[in-house]
C-alpha atoms as a PDB file:
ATOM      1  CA  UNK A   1     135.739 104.304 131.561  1.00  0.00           C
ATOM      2  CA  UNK A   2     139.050 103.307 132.280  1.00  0.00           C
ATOM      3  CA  UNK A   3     142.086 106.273 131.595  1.00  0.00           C
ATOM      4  CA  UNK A   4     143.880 104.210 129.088  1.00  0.00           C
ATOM      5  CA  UNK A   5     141.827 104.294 126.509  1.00  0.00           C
ATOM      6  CA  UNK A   6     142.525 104.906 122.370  1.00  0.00           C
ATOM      7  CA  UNK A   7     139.981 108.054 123.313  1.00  0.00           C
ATOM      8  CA  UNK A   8     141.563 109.184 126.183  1.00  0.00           C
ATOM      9  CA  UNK A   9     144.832 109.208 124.416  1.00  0.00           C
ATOM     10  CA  UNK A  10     143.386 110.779 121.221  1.00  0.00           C
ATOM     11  CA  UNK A  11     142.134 113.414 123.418  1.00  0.00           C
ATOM     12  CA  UNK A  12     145.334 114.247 125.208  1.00  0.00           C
ATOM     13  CA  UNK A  13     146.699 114.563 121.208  1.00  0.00           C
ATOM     14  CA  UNK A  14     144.401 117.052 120.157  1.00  0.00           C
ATOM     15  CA  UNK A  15     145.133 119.291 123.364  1.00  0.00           C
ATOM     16  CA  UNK A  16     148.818 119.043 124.137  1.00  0.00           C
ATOM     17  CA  UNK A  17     150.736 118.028 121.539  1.00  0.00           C
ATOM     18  CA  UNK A  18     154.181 118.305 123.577  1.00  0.00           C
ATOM     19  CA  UNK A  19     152.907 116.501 126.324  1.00  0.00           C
ATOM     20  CA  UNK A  20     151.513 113.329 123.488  1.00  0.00           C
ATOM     21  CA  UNK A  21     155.277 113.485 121.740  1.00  0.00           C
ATOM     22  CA  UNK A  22     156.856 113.025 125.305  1.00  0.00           C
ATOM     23  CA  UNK A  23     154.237 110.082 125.825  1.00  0.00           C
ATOM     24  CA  UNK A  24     155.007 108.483 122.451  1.00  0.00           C
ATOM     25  CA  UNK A  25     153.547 105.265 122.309  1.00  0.00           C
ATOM     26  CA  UNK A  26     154.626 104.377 125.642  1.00  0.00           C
ATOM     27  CA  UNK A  27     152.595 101.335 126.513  1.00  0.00           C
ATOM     28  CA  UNK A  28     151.437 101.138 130.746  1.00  0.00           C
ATOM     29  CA  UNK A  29     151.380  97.967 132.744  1.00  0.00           C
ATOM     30  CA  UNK A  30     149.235  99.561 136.132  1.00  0.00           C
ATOM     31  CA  UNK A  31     148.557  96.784 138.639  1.00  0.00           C
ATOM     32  CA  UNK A  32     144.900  95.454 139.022  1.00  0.00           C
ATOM     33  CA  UNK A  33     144.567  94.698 142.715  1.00  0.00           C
ATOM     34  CA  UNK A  34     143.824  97.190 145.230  1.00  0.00           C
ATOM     35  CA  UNK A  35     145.868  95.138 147.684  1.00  0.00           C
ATOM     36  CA  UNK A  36     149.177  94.700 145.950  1.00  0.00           C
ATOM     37  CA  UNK A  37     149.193  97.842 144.584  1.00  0.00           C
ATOM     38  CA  UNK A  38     148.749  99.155 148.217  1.00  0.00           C
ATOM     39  CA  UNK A  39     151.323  96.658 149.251  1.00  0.00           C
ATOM     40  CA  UNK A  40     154.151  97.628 146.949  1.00  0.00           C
ATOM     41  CA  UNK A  41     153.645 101.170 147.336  1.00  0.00           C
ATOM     42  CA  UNK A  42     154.498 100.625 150.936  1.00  0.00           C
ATOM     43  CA  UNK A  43     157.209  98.229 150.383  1.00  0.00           C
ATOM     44  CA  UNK A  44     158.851 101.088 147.714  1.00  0.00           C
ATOM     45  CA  UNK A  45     158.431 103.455 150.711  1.00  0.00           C
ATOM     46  CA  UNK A  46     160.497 101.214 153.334  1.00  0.00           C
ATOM     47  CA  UNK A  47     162.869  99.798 151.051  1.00  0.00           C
ATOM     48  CA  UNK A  48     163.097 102.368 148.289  1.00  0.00           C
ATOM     49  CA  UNK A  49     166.616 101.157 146.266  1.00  0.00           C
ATOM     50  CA  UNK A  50     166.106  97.538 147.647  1.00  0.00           C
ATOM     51  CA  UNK A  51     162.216  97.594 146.482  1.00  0.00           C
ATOM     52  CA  UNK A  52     162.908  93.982 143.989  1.00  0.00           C
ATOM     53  CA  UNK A  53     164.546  92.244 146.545  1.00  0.00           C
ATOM     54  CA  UNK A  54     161.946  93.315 149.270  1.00  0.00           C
ATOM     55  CA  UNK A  55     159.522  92.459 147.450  1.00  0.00           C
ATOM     56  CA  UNK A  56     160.847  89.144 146.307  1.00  0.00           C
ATOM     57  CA  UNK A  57     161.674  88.648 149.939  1.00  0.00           C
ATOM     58  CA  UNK A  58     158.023  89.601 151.444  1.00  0.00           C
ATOM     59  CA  UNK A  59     156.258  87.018 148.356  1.00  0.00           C
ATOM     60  CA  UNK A  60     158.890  84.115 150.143  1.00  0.00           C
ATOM     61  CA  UNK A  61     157.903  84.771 153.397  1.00  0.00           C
ATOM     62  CA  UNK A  62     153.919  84.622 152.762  1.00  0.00           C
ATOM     63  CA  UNK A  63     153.293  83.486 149.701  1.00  0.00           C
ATOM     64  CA  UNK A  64     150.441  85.576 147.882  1.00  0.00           C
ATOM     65  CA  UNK A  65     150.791  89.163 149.229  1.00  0.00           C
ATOM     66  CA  UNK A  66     146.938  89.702 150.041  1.00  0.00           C
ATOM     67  CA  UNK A  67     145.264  91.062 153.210  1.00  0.00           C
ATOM     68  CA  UNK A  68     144.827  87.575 154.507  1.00  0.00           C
ATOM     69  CA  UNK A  69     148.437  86.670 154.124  1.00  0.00           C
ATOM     70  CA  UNK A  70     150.048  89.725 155.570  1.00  0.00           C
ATOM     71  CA  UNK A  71     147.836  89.783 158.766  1.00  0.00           C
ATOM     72  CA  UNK A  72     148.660  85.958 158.934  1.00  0.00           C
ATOM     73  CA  UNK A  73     152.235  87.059 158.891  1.00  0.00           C
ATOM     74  CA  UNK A  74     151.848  89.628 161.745  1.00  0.00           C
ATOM     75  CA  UNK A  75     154.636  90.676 163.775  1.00  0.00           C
ATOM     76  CA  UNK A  76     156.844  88.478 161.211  1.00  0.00           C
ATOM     77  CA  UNK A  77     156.950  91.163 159.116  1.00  0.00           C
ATOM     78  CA  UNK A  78     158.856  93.394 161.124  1.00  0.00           C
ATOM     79  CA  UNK A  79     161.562  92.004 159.306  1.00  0.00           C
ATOM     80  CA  UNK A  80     160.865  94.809 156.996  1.00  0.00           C
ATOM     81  CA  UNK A  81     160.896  97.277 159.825  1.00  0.00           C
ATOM     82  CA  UNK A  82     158.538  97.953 161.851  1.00  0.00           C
ATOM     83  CA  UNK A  83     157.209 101.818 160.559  1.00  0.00           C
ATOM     84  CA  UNK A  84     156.442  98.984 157.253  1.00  0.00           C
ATOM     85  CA  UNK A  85     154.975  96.432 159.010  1.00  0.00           C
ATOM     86  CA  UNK A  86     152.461  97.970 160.441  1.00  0.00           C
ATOM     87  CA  UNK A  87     151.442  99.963 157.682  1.00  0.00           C
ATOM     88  CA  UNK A  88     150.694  96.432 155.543  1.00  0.00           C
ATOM     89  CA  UNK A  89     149.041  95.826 158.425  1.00  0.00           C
ATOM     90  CA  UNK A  90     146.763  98.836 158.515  1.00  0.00           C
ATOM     91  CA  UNK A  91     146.180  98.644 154.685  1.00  0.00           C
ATOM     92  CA  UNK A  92     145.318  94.537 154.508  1.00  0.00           C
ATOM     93  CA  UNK A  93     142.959  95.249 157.580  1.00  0.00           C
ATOM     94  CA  UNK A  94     141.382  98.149 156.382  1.00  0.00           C
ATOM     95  CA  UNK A  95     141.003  96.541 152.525  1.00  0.00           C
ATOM     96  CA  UNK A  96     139.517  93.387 154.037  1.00  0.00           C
ATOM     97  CA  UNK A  97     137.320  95.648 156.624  1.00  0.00           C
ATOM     98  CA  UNK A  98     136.493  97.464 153.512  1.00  0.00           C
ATOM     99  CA  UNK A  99     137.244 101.219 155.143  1.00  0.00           C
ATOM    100  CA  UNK A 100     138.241 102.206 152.178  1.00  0.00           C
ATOM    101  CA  UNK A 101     135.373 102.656 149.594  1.00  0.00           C
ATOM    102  CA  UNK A 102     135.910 102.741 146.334  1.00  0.00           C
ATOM    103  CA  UNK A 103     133.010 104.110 145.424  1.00  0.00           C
ATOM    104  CA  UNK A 104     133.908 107.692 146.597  1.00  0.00           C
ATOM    105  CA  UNK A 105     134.388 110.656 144.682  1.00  0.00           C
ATOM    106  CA  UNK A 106     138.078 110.756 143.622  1.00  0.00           C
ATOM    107  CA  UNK A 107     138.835 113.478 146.382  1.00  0.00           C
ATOM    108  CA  UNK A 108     137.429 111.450 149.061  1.00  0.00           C
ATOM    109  CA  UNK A 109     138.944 108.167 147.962  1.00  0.00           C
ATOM    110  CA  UNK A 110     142.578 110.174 148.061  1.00  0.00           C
ATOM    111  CA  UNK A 111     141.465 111.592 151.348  1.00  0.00           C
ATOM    112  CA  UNK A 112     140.438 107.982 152.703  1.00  0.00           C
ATOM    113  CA  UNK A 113     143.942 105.914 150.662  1.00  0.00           C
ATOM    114  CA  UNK A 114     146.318 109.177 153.032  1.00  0.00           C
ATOM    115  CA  UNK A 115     144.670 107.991 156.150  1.00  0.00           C
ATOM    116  CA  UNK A 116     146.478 104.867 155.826  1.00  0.00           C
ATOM    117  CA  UNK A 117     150.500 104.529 157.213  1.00  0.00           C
ATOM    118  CA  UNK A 118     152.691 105.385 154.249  1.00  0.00           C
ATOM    119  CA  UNK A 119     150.303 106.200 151.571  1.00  0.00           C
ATOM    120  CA  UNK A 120     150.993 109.473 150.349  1.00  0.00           C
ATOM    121  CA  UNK A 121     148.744 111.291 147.966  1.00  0.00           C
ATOM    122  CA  UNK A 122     151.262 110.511 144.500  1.00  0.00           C
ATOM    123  CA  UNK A 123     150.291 106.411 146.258  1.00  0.00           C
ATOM    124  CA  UNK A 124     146.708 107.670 146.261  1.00  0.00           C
ATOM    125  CA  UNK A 125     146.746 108.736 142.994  1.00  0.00           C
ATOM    126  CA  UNK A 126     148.678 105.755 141.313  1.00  0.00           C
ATOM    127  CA  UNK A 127     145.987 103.599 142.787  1.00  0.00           C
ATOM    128  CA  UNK A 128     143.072 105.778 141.894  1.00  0.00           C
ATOM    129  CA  UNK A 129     144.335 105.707 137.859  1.00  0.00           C
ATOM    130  CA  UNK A 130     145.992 102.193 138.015  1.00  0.00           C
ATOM    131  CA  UNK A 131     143.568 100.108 139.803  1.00  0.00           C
ATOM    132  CA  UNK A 132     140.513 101.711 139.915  1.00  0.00           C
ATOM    133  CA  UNK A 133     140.744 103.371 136.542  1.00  0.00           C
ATOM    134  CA  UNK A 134     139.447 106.641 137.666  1.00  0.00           C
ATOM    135  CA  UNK A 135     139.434 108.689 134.023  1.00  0.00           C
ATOM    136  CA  UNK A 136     140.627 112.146 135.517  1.00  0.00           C
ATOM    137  CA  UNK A 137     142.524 112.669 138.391  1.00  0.00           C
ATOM    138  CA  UNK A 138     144.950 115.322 138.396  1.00  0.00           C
ATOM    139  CA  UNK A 139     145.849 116.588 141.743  1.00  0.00           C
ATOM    140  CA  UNK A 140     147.419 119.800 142.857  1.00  0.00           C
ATOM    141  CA  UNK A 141     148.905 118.826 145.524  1.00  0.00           C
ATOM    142  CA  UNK A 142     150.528 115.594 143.748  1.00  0.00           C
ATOM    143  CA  UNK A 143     154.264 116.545 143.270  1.00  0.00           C
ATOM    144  CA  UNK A 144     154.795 114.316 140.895  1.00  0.00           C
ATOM    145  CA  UNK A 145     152.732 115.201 138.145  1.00  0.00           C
ATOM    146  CA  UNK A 146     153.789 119.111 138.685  1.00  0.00           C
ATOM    147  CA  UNK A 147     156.894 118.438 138.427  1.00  0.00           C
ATOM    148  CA  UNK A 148     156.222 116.308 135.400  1.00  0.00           C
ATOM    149  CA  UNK A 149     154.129 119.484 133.897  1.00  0.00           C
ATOM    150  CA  UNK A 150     157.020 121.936 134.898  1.00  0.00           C
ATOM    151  CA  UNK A 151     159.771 119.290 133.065  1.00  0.00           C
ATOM    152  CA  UNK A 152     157.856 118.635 130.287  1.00  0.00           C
ATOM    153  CA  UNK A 153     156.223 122.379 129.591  1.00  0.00           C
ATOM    154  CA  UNK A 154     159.657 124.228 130.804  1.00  0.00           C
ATOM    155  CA  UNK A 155     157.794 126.648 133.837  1.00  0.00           C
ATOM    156  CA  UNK A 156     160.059 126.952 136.718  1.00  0.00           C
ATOM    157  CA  UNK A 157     156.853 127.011 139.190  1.00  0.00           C
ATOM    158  CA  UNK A 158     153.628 125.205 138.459  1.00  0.00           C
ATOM    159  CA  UNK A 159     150.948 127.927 140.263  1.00  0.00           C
ATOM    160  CA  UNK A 160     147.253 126.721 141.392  1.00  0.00           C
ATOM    161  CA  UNK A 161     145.864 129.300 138.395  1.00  0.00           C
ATOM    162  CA  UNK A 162     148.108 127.141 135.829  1.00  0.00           C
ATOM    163  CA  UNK A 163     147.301 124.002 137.173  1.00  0.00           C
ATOM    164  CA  UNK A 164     143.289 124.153 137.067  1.00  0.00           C
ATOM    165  CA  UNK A 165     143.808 125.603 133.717  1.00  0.00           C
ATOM    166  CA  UNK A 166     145.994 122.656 132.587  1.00  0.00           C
ATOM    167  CA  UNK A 167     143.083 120.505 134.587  1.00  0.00           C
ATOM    168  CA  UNK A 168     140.281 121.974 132.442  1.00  0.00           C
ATOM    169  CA  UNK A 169     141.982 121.762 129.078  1.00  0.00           C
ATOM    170  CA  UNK A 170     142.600 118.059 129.799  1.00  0.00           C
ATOM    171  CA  UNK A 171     139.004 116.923 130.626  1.00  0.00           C
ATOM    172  CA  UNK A 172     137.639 114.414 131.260  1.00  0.00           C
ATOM    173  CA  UNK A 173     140.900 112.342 130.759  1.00  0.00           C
ATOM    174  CA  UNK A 174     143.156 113.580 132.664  1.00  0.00           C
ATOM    175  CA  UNK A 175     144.466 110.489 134.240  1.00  0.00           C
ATOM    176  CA  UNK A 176     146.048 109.540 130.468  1.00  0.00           C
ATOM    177  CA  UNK A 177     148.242 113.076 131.353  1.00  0.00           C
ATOM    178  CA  UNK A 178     149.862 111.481 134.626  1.00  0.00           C
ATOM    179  CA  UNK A 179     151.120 108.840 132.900  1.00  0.00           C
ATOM    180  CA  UNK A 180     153.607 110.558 130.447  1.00  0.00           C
END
């Protein structure tokens, strides 16, 4: 069932009302490829303010940014800098080898996206929800959604006790959380 569902939304409603008013009716483009969303996380990484224009750049130099491209484009890409390079090089050869298995629980999925150069677990994560359309992950260790919890619920300190409860109450949707 993929996160983005009326249901999914309807639940997160009925459970945290401040967290549904901050959401609004925010609408969520998530990237469908496992590749490019793989790709750009990496690029945001290595080029963080100049993300666009990287971007732009790395779709001039090889056309379609897919795992066949980018190990076409091999040591070319070290125009990006080499700690980026060869982490689209890791991630196009371990997508095409198929290494990473997306038919793994979420926790090993996340455990199997971190092996990769430059994919952090909040990278994980994105492409757990956005791609695969994993209904409820909600990580711990994922700064990004505590801090998101702490901003939008006002605790100074997001605790592991707070977090599973915030977890639990949020079942089985939880992905539809992360995104507001």
């Amino acid at each position: 069932m993929a996160p983005l569902t009326e249901p999914a939304f309807a639940r997160l409603r009925s459970v945290d009302q401040v967290l549904a008013e901050a959401a609004g009716d925010a609408a969520f483009e998530l990237e469908t490829d496992l590749f490019a969303a793989l790709a750009k996380g990496i690029m945001e990484k290595g080029a963080s303010d100049a993300f666009p224009f990287a971007w732009a750049s790395l779709a001039v130099q090889i056309g379609e940014v897919s795992p066949e491209r980018v190990l076409e484009a091999g040591s070319a890409l070290e125009a990006f800098g080499k700690k980026t390079a060869n982490a689209l090089l890791g991630a196009a050869k371990a997508v095409r080898s198929g290494k990473i298995g997306m038919a793994l629980p979420d926790d090993e999925a996340v455990g199997a996206l971190c092996s990769l150069r430059c994919v952090d677990v909040r990278l994980a994560v994105r492409v757990l929800i956005g791609v695969l359309r994993r209904p409820d992950v909600l990580r711990f260790d994922d700064e990004a959604v505590r801090s998101g919890l702490m901003r939008v619920h006002g605790p100074r300190s997001c605790t592991q006790e707070g977090f599973e409860a915030f977890r639990a109450r949020h079942a089985p949707f939880g992905s539809a959380a992360t995104l507001c």
